[in-house]
N, C-alpha and C. Protein backbone atom coordinates (compact mmCIF):
# COMPACT_ATOMS: atom_id res chain seq x y z
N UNK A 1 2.36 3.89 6.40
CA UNK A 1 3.58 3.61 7.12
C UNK A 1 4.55 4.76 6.87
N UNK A 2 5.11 5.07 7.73
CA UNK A 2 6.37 6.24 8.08
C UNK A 2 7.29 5.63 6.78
N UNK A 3 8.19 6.55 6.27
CA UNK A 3 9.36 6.14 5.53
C UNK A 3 10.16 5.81 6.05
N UNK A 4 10.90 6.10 7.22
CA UNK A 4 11.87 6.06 8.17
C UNK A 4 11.61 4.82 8.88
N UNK A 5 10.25 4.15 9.05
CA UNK A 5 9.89 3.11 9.88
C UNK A 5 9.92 2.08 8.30
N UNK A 6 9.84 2.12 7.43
CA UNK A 6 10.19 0.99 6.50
C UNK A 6 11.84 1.01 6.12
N UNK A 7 12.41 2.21 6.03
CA UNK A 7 13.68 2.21 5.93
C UNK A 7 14.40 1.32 6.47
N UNK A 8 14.35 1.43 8.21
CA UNK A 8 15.05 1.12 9.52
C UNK A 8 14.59 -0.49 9.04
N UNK A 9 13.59 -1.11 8.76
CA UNK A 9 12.86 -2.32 8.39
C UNK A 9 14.19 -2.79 7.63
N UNK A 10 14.40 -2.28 6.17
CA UNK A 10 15.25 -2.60 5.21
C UNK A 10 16.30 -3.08 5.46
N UNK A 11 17.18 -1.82 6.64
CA UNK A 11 18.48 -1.81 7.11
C UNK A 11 18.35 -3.33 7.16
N UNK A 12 17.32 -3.23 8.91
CA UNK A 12 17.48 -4.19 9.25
C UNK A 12 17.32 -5.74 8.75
N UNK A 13 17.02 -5.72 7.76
CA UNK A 13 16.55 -6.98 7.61
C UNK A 13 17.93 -7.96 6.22
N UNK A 14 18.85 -6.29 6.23
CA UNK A 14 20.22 -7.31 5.64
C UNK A 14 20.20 -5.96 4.35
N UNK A 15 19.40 -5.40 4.12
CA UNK A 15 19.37 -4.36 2.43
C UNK A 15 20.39 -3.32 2.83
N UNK A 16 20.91 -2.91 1.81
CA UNK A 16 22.13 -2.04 2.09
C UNK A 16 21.52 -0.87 0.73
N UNK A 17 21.51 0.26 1.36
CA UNK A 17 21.55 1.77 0.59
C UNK A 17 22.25 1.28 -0.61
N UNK A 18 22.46 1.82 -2.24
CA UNK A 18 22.69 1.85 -2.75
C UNK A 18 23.86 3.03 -3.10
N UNK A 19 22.26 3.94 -3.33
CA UNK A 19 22.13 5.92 -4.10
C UNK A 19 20.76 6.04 -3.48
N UNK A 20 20.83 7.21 -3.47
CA UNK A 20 19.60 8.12 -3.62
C UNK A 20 19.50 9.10 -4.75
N UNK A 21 18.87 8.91 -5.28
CA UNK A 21 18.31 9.65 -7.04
C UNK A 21 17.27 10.85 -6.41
N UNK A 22 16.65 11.41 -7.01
CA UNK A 22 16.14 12.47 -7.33
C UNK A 22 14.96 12.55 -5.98
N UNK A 23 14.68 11.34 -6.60
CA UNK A 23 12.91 11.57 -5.56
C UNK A 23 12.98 9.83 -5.09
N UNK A 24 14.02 9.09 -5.07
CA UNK A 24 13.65 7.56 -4.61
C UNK A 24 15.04 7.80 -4.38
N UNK A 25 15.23 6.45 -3.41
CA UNK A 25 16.33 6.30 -2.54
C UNK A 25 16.13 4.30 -3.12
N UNK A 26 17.48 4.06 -3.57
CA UNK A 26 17.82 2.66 -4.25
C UNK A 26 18.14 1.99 -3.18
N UNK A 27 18.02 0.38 -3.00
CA UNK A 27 18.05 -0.48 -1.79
C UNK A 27 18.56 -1.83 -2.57
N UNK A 28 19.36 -2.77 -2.37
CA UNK A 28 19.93 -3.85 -3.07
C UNK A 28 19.85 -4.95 -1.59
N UNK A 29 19.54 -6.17 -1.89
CA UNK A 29 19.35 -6.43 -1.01
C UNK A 29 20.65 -7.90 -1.45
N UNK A 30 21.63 -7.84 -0.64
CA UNK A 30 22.80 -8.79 -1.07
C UNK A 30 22.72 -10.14 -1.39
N UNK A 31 21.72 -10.96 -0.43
CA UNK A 31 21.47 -12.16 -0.69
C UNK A 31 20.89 -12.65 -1.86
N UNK A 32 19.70 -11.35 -2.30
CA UNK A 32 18.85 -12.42 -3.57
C UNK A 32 19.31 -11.47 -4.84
N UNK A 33 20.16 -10.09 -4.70
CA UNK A 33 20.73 -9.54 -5.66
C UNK A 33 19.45 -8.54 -6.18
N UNK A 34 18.93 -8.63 -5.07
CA UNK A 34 17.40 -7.87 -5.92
C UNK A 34 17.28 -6.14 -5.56
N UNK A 35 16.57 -5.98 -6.76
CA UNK A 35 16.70 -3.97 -6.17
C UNK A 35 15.62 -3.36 -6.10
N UNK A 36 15.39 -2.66 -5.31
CA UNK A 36 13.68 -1.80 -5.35
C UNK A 36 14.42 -0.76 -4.96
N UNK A 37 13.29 0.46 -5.69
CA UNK A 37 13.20 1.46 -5.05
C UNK A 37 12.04 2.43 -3.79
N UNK A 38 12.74 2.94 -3.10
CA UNK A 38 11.69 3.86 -1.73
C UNK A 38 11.54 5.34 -1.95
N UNK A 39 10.26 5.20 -2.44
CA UNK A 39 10.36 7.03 -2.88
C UNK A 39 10.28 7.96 -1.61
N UNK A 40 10.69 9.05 -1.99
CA UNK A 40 11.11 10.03 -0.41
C UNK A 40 9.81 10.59 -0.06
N UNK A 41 8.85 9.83 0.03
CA UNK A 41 7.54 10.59 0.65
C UNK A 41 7.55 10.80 2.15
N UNK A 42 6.54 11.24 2.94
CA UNK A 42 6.41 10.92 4.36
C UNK A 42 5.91 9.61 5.05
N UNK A 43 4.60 9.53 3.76
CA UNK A 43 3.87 8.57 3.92
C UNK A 43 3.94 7.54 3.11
N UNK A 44 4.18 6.19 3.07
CA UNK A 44 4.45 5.02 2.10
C UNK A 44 3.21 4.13 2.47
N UNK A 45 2.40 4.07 1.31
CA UNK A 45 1.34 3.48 1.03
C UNK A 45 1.21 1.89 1.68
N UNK A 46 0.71 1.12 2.45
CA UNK A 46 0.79 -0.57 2.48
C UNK A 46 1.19 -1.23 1.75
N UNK A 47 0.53 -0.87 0.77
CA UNK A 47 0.64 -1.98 -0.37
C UNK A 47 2.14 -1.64 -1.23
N UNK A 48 2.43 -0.43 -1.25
CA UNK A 48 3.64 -0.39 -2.02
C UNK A 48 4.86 -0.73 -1.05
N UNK A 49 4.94 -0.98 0.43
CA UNK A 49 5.27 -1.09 1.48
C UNK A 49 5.53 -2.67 1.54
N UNK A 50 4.50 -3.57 1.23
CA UNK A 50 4.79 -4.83 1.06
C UNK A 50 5.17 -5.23 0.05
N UNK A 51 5.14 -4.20 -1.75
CA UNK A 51 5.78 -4.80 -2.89
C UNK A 51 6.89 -4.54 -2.67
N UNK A 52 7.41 -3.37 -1.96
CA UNK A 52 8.89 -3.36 -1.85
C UNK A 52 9.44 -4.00 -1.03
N UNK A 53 8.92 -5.13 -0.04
CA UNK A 53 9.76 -5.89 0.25
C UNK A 53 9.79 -7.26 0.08
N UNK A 54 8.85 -7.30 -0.87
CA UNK A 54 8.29 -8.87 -1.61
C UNK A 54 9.30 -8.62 -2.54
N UNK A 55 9.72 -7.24 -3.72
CA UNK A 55 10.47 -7.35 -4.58
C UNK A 55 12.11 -7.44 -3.89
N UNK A 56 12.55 -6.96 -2.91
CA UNK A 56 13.66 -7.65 -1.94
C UNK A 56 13.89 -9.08 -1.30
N UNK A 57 12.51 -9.62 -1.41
CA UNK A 57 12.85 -10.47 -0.51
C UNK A 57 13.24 -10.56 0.78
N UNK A 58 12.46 -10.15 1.43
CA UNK A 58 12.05 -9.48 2.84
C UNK A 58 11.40 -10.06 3.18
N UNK A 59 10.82 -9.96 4.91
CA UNK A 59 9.73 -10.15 5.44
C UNK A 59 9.31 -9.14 5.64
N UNK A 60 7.62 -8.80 5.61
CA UNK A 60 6.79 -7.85 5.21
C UNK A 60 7.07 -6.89 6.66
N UNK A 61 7.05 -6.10 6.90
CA UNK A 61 7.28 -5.09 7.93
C UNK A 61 5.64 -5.57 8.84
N UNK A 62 5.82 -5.37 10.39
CA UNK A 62 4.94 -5.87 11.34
C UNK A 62 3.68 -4.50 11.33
N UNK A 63 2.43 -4.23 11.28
CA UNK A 63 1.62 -3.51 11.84
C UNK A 63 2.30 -3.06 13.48
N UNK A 64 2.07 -1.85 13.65
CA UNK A 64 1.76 -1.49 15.20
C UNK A 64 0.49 -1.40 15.55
């Protein structure tokens, strides 16, 4: 998955930017108080793609 296509996911789904650190970009998500981080790759793995939004409390981003 694109970074930019899980990002836009985040926005949308209520997570608000934090910081961006070195090599990860911080995400807080207001309702459950929870924080993950999105490292600045191109490519974001599935599986780390669905822990980061299982650890938000998200719904998992859709396949195209």
């Amino acid at each position: 998955m694109k970074r930019k296509d899980l990002v836009g996911h985040l926005l949308k789904e209520g997570c608000v930017q934090v910081r961006e650190g070195g090599r990860h970009t911080v995400f807080l998500n207001p309702r459950t108080k929870s924080v993950s981080t999105v490292p600045r790759h191109t490519e974001i793995n599935g599986y780390l793609a669905k822990k980061i939004c299982r650890d938000l409390g998200v719904n998992q981003p859709r396949k195209k």
